[in-house]
Protein backbone atom coordinates (compact mmCIF):
# COMPACT_ATOMS: atom_id res chain seq x y z
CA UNK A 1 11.22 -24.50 -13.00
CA UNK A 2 12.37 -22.47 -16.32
CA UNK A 3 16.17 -23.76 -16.37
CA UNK A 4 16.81 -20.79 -18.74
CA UNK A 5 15.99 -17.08 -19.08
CA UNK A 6 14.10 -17.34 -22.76
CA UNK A 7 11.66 -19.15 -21.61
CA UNK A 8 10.39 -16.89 -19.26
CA UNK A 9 9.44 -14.22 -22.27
CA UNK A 10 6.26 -15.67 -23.17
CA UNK A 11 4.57 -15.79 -19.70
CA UNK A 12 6.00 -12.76 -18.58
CA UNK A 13 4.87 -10.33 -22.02
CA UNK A 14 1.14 -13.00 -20.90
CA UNK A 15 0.96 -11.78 -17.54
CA UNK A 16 2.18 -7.87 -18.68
CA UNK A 17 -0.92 -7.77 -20.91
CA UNK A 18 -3.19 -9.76 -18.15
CA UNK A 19 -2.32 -6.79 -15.67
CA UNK A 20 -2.34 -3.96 -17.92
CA UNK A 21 -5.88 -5.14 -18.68
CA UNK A 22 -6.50 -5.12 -14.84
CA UNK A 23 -5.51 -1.66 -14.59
CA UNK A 24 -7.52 -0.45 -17.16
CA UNK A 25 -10.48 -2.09 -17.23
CA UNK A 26 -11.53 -4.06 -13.58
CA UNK A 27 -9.16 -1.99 -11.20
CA UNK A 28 -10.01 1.61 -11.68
CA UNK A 29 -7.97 4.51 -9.78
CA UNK A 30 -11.62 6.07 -8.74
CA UNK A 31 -13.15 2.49 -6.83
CA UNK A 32 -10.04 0.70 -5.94
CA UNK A 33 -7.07 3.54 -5.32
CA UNK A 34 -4.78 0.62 -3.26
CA UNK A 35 -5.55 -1.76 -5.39
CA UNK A 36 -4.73 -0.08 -8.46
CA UNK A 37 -1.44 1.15 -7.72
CA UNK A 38 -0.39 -2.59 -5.88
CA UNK A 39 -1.28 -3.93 -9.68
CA UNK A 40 0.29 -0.88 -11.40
CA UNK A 41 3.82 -1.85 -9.62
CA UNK A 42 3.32 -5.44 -9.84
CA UNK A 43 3.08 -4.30 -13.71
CA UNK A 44 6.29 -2.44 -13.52
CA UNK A 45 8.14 -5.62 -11.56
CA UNK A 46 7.07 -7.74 -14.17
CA UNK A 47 8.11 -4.93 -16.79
CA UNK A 48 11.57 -5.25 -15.25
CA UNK A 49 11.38 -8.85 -14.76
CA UNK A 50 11.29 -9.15 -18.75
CA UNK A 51 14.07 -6.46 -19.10
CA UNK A 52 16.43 -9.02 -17.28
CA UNK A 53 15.49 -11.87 -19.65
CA UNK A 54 16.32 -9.53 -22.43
CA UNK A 55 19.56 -9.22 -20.84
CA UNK A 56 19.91 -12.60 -19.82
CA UNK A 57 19.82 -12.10 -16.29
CA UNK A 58 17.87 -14.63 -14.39
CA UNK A 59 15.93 -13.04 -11.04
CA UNK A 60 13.58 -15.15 -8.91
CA UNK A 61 9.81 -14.16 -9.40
CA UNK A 62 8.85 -15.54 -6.71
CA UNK A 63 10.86 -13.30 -4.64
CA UNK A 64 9.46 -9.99 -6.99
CA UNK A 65 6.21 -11.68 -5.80
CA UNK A 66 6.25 -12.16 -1.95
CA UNK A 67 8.31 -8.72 -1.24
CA UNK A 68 6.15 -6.29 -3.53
CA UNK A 69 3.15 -8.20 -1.35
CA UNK A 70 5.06 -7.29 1.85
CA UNK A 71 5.85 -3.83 0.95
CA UNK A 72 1.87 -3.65 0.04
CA UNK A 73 0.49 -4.83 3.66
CA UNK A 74 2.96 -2.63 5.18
CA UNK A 75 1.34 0.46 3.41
CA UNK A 76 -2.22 -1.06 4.05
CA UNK A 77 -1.03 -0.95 7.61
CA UNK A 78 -0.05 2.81 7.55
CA UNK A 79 -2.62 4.19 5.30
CA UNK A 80 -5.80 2.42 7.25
CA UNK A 81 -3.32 3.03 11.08
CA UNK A 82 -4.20 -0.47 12.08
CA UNK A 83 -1.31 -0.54 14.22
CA UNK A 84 -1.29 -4.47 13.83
CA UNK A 85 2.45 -5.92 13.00
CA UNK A 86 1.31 -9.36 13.19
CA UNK A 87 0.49 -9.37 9.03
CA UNK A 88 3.93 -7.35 7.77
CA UNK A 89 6.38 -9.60 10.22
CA UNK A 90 4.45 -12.84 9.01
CA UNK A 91 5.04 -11.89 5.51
CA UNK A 92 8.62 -10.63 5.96
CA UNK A 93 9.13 -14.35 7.82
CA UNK A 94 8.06 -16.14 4.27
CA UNK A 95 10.12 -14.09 2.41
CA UNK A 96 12.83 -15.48 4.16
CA UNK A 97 11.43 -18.79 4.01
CA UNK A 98 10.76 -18.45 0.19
CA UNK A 99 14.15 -16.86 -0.12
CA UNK A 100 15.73 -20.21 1.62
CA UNK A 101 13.89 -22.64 -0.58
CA UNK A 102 14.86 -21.25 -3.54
CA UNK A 103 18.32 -21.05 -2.23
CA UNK A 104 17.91 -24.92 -1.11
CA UNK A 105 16.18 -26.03 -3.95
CA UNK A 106 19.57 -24.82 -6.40
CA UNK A 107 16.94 -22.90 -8.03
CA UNK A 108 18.97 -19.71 -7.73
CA UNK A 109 21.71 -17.72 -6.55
CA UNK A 110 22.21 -15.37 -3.83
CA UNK A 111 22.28 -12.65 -6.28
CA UNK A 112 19.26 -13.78 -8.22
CA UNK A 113 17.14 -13.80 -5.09
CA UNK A 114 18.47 -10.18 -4.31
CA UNK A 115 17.76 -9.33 -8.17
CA UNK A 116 14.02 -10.59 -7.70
CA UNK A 117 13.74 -8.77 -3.98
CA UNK A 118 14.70 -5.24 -5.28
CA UNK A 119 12.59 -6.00 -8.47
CA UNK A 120 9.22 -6.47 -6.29
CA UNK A 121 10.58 -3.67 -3.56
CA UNK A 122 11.31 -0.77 -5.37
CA UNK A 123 8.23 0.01 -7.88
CA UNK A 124 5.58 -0.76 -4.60
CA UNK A 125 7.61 1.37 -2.81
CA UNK A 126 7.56 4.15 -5.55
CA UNK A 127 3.76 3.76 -5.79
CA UNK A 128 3.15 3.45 -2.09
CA UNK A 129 4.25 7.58 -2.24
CA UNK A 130 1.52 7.96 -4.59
CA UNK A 131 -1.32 6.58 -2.49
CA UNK A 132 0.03 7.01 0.84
């Protein structure tokens, strides 16, 4: 529970570096194509993430988190056709769950919880066209 947008900085520029040495060095485009491009847009969330602390806009992570997840099964689904909805409608069903804590919990607005769900959406969206 950071109360205030600076503190989030430092662990966000941690994790940055801690995925941009992912990309590079574990999760190569060659071995792990998925893979690589789920951690190349969780990179870019987290890049936006810190833009909005620079800005001093506050967005729930763990929002960016659990829909940039979803939006990754759901390509899993269509790229392998396992025809199986049981995995994307279970994770769309804790995003509202972690959506409603967070809204119980006074750890965030409506808006902030919107901020965080286009945050994680739109860059695994953007990279599920490149693997796809």
């Amino acid at each position: 529970m950071l109360s205030q947008t600076s503190e989030r900085t430092i662990p966000l520029v941690l994790q940055c570096f801690l995925y941009i040495l992912l990309v590079k060095r574990s999760i190569v485009i060659t071995r792990y194509p998925e893979l690589h491009f789920f951690f190349l847009g969780a990179l870019f969330s987290i890049i936006l993430a810190l833009v909005c602390v620079l800005f001093k806009i506050k967005a729930s992570l763990h929002m960016v988190a659990i829909s940039g997840f979803t939006i990754f099964v759901i390509g899993l689904n269509i790229h392998f056709q396992m025809h199986n909805p049981f995995w994307p409608a279970l994770l769309i069903l804790l995003s509202g769950v972690v959506a409603s804590s967070r809204l119980e919990m006074n750890a965030h607005t409506s808006r902030e919880i919107l901020i965080g769900l286009f945050m994680g959406l739109m860059p695994q969206l953007l990279f599920l066209y490149l693997w796809l």
